[in-house]
C-alpha atoms as a PDB file:
ATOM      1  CA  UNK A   1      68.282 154.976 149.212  1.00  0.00           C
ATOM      2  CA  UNK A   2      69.002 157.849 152.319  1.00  0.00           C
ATOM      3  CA  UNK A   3      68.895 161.729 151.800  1.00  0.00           C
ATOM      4  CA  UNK A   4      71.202 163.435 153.754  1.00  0.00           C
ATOM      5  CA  UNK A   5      71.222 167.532 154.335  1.00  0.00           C
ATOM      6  CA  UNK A   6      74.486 169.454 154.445  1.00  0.00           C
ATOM      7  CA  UNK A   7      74.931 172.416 155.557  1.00  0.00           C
ATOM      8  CA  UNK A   8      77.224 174.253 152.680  1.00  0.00           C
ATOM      9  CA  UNK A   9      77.811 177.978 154.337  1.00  0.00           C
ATOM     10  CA  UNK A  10      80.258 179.011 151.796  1.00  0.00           C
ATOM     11  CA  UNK A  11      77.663 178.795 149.204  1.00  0.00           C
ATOM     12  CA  UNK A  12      77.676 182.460 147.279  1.00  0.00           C
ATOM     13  CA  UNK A  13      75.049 182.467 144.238  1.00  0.00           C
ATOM     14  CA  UNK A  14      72.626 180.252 142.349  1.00  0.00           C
ATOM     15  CA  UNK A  15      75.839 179.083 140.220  1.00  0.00           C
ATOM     16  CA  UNK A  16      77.002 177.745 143.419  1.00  0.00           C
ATOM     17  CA  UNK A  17      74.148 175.669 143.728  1.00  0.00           C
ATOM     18  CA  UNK A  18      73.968 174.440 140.207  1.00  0.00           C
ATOM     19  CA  UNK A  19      77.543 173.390 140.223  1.00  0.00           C
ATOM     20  CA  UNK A  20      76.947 171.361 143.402  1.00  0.00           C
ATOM     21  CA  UNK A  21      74.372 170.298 141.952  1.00  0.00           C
ATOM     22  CA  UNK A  22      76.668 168.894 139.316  1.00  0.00           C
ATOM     23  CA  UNK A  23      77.513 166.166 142.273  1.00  0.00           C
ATOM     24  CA  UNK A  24      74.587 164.106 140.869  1.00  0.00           C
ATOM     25  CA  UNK A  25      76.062 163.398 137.324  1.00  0.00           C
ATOM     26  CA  UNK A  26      79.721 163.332 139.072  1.00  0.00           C
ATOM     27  CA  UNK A  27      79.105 160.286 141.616  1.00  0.00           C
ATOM     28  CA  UNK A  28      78.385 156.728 141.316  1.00  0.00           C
ATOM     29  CA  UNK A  29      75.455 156.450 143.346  1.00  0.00           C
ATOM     30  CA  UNK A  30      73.634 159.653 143.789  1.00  0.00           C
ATOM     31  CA  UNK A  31      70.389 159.706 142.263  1.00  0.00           C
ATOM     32  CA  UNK A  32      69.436 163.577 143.324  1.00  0.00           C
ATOM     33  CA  UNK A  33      70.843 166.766 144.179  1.00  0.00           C
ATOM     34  CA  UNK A  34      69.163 170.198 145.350  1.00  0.00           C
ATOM     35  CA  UNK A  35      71.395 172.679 146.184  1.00  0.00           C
ATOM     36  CA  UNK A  36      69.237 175.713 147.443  1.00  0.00           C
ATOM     37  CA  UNK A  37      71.339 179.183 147.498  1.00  0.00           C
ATOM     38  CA  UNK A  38      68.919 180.671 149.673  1.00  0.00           C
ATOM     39  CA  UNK A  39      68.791 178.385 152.180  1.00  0.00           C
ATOM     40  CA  UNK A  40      73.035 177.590 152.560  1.00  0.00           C
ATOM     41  CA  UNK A  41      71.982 173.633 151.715  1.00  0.00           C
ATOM     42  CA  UNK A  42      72.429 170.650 149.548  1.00  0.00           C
ATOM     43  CA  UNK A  43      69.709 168.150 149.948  1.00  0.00           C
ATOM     44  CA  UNK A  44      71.736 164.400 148.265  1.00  0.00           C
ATOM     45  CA  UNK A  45      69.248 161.487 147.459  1.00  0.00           C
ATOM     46  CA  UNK A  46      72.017 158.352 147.168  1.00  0.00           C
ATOM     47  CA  UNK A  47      72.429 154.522 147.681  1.00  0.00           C
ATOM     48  CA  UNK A  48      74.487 154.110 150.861  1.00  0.00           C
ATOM     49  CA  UNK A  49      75.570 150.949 149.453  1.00  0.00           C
ATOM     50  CA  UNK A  50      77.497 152.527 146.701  1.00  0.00           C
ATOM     51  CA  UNK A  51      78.331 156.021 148.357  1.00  0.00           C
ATOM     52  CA  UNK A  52      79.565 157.216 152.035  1.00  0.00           C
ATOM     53  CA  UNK A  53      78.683 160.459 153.155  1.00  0.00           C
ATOM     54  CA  UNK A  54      82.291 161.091 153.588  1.00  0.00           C
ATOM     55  CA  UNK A  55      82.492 160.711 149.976  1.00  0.00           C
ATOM     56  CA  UNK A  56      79.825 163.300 149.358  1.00  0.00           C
ATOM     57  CA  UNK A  57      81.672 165.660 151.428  1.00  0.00           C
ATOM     58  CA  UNK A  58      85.289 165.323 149.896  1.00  0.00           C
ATOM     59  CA  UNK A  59      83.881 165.727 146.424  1.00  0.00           C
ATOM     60  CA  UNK A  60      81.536 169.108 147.229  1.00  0.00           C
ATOM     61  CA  UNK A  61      85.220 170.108 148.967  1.00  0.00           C
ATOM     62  CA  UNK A  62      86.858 169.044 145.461  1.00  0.00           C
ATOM     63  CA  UNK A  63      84.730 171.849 144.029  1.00  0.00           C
ATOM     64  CA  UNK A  64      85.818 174.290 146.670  1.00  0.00           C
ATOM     65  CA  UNK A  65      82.570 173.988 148.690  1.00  0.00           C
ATOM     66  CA  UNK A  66      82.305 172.639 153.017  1.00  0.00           C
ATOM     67  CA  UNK A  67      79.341 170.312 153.411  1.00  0.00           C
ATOM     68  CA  UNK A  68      78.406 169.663 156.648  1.00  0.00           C
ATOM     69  CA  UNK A  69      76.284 167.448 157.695  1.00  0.00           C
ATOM     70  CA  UNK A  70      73.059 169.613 159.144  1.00  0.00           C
END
């Protein structure tokens, strides 16, 4: 398992982050995600075997969001 941090600047309200947060039940291979309003990230727990970061970051811009890697 890895935890990345990505920056997500575009993030507007605690539905934001509950809707990223949504990326855990989403994505085979993610085991965790905290989205923090407050603090403009999204903290991703996930097997690198199963998941790319890349992968992460096209499906938080799916949902209209940029993650960038912090």
């Amino acid at each position: 398992m890895v935890k990345k941090v990505f920056r997500v600047p575009n993030m507007r309200c605690s539905g934001c982050a509950m809707t990223l947060e949504g990326l855990e039940d989403e994505l085979d291979g993610v085991t965790r995600v905290d989205a923090s309003y407050h603090k403009q990230t999204m903290e991703v727990e996930y097997d690198e075997r199963r998941l790319t970061e890349v992968r992460i970051i096209a499906a938080a811009k799916q949902l209209g969001y940029d993650a960038l890697p912090a």
